[in-house]
Protein backbone atom coordinates (compact mmCIF):
# COMPACT_ATOMS: atom_id res chain seq x y z
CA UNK A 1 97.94 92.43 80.64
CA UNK A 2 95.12 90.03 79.16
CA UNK A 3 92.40 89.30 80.98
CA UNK A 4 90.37 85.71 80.58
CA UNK A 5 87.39 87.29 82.03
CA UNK A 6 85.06 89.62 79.57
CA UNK A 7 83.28 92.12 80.91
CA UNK A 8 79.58 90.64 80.59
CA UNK A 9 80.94 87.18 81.71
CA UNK A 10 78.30 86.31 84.25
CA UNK A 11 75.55 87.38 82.72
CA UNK A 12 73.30 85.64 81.51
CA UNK A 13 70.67 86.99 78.82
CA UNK A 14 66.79 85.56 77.80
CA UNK A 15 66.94 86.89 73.73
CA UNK A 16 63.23 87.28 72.55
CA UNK A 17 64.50 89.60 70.04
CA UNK A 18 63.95 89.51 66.08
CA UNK A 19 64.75 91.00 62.71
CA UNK A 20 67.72 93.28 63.76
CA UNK A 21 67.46 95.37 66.35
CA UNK A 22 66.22 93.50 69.21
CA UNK A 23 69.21 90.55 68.27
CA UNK A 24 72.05 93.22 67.30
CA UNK A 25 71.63 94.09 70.91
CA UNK A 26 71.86 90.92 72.54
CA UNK A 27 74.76 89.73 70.15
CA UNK A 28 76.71 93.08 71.45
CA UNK A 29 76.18 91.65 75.22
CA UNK A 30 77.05 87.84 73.69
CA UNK A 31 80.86 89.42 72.38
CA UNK A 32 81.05 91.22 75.63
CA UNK A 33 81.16 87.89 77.34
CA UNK A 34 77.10 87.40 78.22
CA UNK A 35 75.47 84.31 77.84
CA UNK A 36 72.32 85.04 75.54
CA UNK A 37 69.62 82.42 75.13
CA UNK A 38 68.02 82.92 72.02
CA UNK A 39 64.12 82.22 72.61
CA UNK A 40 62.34 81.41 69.70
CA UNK A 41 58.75 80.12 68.39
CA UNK A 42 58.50 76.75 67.43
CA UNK A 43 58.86 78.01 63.72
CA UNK A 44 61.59 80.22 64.35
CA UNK A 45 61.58 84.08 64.57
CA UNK A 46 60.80 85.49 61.55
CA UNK A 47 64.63 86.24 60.54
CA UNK A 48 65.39 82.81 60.82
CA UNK A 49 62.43 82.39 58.20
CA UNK A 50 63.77 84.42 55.61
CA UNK A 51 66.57 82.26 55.45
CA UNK A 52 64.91 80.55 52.85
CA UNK A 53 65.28 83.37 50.55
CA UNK A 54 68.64 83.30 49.34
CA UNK A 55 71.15 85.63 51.31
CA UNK A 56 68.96 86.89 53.36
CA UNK A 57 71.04 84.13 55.28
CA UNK A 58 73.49 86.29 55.96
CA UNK A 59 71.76 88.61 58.21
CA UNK A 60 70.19 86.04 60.64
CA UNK A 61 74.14 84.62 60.82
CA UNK A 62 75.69 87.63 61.58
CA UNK A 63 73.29 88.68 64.50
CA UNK A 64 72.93 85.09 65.82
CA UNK A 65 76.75 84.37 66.69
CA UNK A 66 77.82 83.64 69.51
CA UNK A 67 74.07 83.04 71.43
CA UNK A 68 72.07 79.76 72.18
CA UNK A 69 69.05 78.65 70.68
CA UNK A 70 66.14 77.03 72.30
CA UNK A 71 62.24 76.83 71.32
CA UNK A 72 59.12 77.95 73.32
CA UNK A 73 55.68 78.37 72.43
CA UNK A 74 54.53 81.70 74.62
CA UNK A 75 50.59 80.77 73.57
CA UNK A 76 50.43 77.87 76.15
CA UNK A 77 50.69 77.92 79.88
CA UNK A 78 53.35 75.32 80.27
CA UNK A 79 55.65 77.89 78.06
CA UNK A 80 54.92 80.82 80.02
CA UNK A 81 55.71 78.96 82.71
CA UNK A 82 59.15 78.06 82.10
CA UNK A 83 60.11 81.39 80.98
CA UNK A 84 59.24 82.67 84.00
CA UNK A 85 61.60 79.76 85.53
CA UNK A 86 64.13 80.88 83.33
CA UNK A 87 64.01 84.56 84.38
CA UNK A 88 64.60 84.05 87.59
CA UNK A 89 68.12 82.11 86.34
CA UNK A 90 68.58 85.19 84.71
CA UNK A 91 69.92 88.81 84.80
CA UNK A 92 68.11 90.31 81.64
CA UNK A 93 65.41 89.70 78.91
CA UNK A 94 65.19 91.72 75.92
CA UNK A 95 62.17 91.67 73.35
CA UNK A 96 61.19 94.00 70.48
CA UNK A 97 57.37 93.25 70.06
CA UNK A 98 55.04 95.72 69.82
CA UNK A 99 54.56 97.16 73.22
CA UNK A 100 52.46 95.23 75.42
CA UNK A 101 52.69 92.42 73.58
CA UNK A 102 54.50 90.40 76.52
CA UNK A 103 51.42 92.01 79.12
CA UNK A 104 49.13 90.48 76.80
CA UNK A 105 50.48 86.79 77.19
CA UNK A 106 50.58 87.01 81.26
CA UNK A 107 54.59 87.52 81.37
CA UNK A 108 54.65 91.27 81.00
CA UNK A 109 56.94 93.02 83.15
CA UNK A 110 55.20 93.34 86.55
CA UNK A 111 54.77 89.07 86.55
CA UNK A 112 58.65 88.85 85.76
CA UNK A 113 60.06 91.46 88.15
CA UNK A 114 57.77 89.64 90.58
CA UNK A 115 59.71 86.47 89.81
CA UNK A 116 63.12 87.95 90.11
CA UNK A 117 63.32 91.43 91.40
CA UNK A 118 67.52 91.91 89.74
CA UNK A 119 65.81 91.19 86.20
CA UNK A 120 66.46 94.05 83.62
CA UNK A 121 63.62 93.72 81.48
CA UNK A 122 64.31 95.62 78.16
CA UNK A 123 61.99 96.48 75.24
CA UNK A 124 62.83 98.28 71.82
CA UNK A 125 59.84 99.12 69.88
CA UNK A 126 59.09 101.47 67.05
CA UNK A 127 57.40 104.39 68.99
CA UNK A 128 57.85 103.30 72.40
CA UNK A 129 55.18 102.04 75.17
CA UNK A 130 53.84 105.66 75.71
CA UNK A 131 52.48 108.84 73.24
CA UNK A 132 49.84 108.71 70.88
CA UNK A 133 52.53 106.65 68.14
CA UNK A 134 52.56 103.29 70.46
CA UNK A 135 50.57 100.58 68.23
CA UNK A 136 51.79 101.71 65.05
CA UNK A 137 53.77 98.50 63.30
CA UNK A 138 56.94 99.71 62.88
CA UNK A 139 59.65 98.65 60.41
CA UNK A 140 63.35 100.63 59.39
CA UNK A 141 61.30 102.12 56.28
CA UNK A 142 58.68 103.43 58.20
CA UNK A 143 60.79 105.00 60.72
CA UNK A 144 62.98 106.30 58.28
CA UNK A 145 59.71 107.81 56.23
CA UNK A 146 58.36 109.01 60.23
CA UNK A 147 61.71 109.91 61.35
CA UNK A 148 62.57 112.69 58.50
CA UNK A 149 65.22 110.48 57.48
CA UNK A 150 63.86 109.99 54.18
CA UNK A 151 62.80 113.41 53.22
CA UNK A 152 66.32 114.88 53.92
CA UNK A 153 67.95 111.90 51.53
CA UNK A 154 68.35 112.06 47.78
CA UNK A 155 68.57 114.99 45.53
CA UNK A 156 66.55 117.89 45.77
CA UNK A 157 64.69 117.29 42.08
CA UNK A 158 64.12 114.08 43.22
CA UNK A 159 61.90 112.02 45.64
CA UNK A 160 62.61 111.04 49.37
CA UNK A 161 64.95 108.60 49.57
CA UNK A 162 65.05 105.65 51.77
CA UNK A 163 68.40 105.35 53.15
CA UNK A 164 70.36 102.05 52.36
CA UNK A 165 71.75 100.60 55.84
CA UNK A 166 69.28 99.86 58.11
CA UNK A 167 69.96 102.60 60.56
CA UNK A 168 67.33 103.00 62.59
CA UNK A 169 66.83 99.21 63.56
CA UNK A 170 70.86 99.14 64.27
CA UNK A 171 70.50 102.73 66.42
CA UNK A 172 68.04 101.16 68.04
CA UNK A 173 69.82 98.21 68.81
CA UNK A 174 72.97 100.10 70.18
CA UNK A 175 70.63 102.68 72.19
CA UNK A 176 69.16 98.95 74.12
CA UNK A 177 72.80 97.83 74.62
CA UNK A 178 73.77 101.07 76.72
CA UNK A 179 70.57 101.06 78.52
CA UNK A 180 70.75 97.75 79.51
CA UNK A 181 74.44 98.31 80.45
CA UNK A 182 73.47 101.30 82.17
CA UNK A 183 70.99 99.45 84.08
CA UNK A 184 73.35 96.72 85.24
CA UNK A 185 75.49 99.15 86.44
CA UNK A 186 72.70 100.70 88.64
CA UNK A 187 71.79 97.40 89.93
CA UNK A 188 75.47 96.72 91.57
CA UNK A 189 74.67 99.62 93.53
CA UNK A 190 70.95 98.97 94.22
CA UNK A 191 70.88 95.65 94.44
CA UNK A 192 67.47 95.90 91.74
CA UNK A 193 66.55 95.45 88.43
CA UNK A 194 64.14 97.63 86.37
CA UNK A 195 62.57 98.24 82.70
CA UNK A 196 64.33 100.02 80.28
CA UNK A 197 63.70 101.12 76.72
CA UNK A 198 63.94 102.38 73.94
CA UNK A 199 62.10 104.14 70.76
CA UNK A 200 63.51 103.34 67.08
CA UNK A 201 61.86 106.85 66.60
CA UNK A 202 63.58 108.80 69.57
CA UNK A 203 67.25 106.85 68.43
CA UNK A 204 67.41 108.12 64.74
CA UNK A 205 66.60 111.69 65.59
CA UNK A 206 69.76 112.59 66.73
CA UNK A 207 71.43 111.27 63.41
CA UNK A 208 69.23 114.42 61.55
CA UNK A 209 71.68 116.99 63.68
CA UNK A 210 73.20 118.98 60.48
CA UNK A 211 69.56 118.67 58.79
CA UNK A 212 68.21 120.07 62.04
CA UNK A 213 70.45 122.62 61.92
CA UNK A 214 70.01 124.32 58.91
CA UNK A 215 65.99 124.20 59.72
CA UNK A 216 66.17 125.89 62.95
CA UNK A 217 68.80 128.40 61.23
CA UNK A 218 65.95 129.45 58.49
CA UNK A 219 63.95 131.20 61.71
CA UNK A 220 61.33 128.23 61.10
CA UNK A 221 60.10 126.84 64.00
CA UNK A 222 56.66 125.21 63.47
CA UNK A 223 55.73 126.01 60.19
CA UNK A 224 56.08 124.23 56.40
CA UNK A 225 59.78 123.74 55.26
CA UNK A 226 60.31 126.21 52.69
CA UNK A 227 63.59 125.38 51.41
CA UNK A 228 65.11 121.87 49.54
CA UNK A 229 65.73 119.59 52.43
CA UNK A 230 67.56 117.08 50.49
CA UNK A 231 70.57 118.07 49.76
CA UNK A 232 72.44 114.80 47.51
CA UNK A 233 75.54 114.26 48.37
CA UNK A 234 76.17 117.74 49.94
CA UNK A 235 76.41 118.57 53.45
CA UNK A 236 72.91 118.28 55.04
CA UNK A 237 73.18 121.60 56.68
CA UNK A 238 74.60 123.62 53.89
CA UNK A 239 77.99 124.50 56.37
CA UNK A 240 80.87 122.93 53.89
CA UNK A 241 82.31 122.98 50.91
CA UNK A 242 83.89 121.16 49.11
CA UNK A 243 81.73 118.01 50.84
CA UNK A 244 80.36 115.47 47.89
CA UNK A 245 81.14 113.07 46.30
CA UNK A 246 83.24 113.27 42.93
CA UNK A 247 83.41 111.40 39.91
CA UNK A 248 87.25 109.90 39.63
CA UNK A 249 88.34 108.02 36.17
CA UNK A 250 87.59 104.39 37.28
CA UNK A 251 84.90 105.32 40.16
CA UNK A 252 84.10 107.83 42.60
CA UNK A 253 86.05 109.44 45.45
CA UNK A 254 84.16 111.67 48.75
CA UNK A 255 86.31 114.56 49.25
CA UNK A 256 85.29 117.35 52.14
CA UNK A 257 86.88 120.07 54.27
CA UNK A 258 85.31 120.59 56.88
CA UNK A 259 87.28 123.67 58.31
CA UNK A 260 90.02 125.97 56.75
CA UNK A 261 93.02 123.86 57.52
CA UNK A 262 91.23 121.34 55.14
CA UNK A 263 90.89 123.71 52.43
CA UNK A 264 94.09 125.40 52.51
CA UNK A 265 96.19 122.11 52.60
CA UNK A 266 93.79 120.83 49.02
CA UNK A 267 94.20 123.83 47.21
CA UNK A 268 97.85 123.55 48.08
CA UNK A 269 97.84 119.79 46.47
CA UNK A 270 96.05 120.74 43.54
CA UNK A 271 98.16 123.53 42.40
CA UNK A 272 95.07 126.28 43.30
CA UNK A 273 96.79 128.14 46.16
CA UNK A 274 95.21 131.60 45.05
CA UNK A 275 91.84 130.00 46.07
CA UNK A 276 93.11 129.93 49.75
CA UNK A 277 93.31 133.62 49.46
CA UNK A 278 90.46 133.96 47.78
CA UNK A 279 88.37 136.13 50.11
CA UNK A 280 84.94 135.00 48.05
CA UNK A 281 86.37 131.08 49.98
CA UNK A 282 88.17 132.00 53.56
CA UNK A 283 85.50 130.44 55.34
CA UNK A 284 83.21 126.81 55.06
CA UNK A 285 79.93 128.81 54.76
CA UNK A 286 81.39 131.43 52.40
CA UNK A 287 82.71 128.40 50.24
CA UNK A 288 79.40 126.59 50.87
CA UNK A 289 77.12 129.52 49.64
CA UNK A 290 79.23 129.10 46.64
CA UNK A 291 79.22 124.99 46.29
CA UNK A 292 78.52 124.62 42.41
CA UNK A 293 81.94 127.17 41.87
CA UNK A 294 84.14 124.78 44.48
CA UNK A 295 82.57 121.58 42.99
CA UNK A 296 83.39 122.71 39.71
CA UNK A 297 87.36 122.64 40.26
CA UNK A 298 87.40 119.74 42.84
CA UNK A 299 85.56 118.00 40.20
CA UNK A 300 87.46 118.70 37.55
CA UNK A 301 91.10 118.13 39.75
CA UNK A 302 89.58 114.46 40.81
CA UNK A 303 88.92 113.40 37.17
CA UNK A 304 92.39 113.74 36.20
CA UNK A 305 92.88 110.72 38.62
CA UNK A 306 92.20 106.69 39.25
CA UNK A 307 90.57 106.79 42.48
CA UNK A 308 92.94 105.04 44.82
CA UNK A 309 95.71 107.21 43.29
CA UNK A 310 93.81 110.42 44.07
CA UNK A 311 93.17 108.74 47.71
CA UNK A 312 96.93 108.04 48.03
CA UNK A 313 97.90 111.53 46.69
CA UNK A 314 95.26 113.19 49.79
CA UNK A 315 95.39 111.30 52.59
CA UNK A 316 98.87 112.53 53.59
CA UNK A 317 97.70 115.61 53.71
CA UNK A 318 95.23 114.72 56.07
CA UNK A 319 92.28 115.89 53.83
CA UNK A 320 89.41 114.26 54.51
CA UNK A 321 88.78 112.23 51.67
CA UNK A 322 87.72 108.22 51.08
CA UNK A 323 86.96 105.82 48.04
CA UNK A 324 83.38 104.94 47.15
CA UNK A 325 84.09 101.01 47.54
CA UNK A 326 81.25 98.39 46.52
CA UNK A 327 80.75 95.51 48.93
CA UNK A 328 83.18 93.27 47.53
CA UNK A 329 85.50 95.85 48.75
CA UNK A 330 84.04 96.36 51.68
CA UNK A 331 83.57 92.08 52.72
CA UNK A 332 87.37 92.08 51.52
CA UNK A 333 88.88 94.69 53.08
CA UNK A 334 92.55 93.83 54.75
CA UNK A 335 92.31 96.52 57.53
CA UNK A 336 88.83 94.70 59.02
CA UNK A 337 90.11 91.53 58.72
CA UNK A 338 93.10 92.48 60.21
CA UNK A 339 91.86 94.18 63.08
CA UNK A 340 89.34 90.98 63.60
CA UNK A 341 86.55 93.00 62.50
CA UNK A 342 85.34 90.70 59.74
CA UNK A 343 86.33 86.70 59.32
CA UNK A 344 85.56 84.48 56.59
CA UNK A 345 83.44 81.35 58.18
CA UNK A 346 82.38 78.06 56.87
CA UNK A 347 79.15 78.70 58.17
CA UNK A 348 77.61 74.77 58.35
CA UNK A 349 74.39 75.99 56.93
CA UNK A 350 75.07 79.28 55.20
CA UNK A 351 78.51 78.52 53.62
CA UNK A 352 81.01 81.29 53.31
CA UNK A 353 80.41 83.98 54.69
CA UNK A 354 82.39 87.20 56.13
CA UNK A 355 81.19 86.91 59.69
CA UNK A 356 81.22 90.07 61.59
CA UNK A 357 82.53 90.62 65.33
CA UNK A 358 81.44 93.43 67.86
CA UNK A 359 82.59 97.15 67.13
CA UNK A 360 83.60 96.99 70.97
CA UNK A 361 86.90 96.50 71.89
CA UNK A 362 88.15 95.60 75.56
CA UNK A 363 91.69 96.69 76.21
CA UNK A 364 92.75 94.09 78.21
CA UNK A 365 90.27 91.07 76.36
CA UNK A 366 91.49 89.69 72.71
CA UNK A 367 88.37 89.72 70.23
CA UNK A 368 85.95 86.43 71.49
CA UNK A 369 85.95 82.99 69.16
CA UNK A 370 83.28 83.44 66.51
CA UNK A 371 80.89 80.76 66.95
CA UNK A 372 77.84 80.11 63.90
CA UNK A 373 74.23 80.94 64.19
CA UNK A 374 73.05 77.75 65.63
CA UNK A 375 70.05 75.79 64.46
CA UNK A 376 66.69 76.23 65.07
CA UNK A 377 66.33 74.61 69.05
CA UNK A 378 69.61 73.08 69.11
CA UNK A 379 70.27 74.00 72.61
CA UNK A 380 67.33 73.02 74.11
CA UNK A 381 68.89 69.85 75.67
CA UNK A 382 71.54 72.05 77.34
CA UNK A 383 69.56 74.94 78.17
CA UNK A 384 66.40 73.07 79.61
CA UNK A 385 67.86 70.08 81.07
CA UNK A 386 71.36 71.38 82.37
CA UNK A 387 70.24 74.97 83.52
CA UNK A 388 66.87 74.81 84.06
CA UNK A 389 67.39 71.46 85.73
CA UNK A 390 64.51 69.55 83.59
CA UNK A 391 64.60 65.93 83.29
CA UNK A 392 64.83 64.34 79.85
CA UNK A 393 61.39 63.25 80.61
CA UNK A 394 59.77 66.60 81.06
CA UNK A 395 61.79 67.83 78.08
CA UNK A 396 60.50 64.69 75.89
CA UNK A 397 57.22 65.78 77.04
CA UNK A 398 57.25 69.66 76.53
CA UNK A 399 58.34 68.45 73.21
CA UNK A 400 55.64 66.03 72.65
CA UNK A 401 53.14 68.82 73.40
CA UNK A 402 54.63 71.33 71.36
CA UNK A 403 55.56 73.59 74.13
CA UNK A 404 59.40 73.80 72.88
């Protein structure tokens, strides 16, 4: 049965969010059926800004889909006072500032739960609005360097490595989703709204679990690390083998086992049943005390193959194992686009891009229409006049006066 109804139809969302986590957020809640006003400043949040720089296009489109966009200019009166118009139209406002930022311009959350007591008011921020971290600027790179992230990545002769997705802006991001989820959820049965948040800091830390791990299993619990915390392409808590990443005759193929089913069923396809026996390899940590020996022959089985072909020849088997694809591949790839995952736009300021929809799926809703970015203010007609119930007037004015 399909459903015309999503399930954040209704719901209408005040987006003071910028870069990427604050907006990945909000563009979850937009392809979950929420209507998401994009507030900006008069200039544009600074994502929009980058624009100028070749494709960092891309990233503003992808997180912008699907959301209105209307100016406002916080630093005068006249703005603060229609967003506090606005959230009382409204069921949540997200932001990402530095904490207190919003307290600072008179529209913190006290003044806007005053205005509408069912606003969830949510706030992502590097370190979070409490602990002696709070006003630290905060970008992925820091939190990655603050986090840990960094000193577990790259190989242990070499430096700490900063990680190449952004993940703790986007675990951030998905963290905000839930809680402001969560917090709807809580207000169908109180009837109230409330402030939620969350720490770029506190999301990644879960993400370090096999690192973690094999720290707390060295008896060290305070103290210096003593041991090479990166670990390449290895698994981070020295628990697996084989688990890397293995050099193929056109490219490179990630091969793992993960338990003994996983061995047993690759030494069968590569011809080395004795090693199954092998007592020295019964067992992930025996095998994994012994990585350099197990890389050695996976190694030297995967470069007898093209890499697709050695896929193709494992994946039956159901051994873990996946190509190391560029982004061509990846932008390209038949099972997103056929799943509705990714969909080549004519983006009418960007060009062509591979637009991205929500990871979420709704069982009974087909994936939403993907809609462009939209330019800087272009819904502030719409948005002020029809659903704030401004005359043209007022709006020519607020214009006039650089308040939108």
């Amino acid at each position: 049965m399909t459903s015309t109804r999503s399930p954040l139809q209704g719901i209408t969302v005040l987006d003071l969010g910028q870069i990427y986590n604050g907006p990945y957020a909000t563009f979850l809640m937009g392809m979950a059926g929420a209507r998401v006003i994009k507030i900006e400043p008069l200039e544009g949040e600074s994502m929009r800004q980058r624009t100028l720089i070749g494709g960092a296009a891309l990233p503003f489109a992808m997180l912008n889909s699907n959301k209105q966009a209307v100016t406002l200019n916080l630093k005068t009166a006249r703005g603060r006072e229609l967003l506090i118009s606005m959230a009382r139209r409204a069921d949540v406002l997200l932001e990402n500032f530095l904490p207190g930022k919003l307290d600072k311009l008179g529209v913190g959350y006290d003044v806007l739960s005053e205005a509408n007591p069912r606003l969830i008011v949510a706030s992502g921020s590097g370190y979070g609005s409490t602990g002696p971290y709070r006003d630290y600027p905060a970008m992925d790179i820091s939190i990655q360097a603050m986090s840990g992230a960094m000193a577990v990545t790259g190989f242990p002769d070499g430096p700490p490595t900063k990680i190449g997705p952004a993940l703790c802006d986007f675990s951030c991001g998905i963290h905000l989703y839930g809680a402001v989820v969560t917090a709807l959820y809580e207000r169908e049965k109180t009837g109230r709204g409330q402030k939620v948040e969350v720490a770029m800091l506190d999301a990644i830390y879960f993400s370090l679990a096999s690192s973690l791990g094999l720290y707390f299993a060295s008896g060290n619990y305070g103290g210096p690390v003593d041991f090479p915390q990166r670990t390449g392409n290895t698994h981070s808590g020295k628990a697996a083998a084989p688990y890397s990443v293995y050099p193929a005759k056109d490219g490179y193929i990630a091969i793992l086992c993960t338990n003994n089913k996983h061995w047993v069923s690759l030494t069968k396809v590569m011809g080395r049943e004795e090693l199954a026996a092998d007592p020295r390899f019964d067992t992930p940590k025996k095998r994994a005390n012994l990585s350099h020996e197990v890389d050695a022959v996976v190694g030297a089985y995967a470069a007898r193959f093209q890499r697709d072909e050695l896929f193709a020849l494992l994946s039956p088997h159901h051994i873990p194992c996946a190509p190391v694809r560029d982004l061509a591949e990846v932008t390209n790839d038949p099972h997103l686009h056929q799943r509705g995952m990714l969909e080549w736009m004519d983006h009418p300021k960007y060009g062509r891009i591979a637009a991205a929809r929500s990871p979420l799926r709704f069982e009974h809703q087909p994936p939403p229409e993907l809609k462009p970015s939209a330019e800087l203010g272009e819904h502030n007609s719409e948005v002020y006049e029809e659903w704030l119930g401004l005359s043209k007037e007022e709006v020519a004015e607020l214009k006039r006066d650089r308040v939108i």
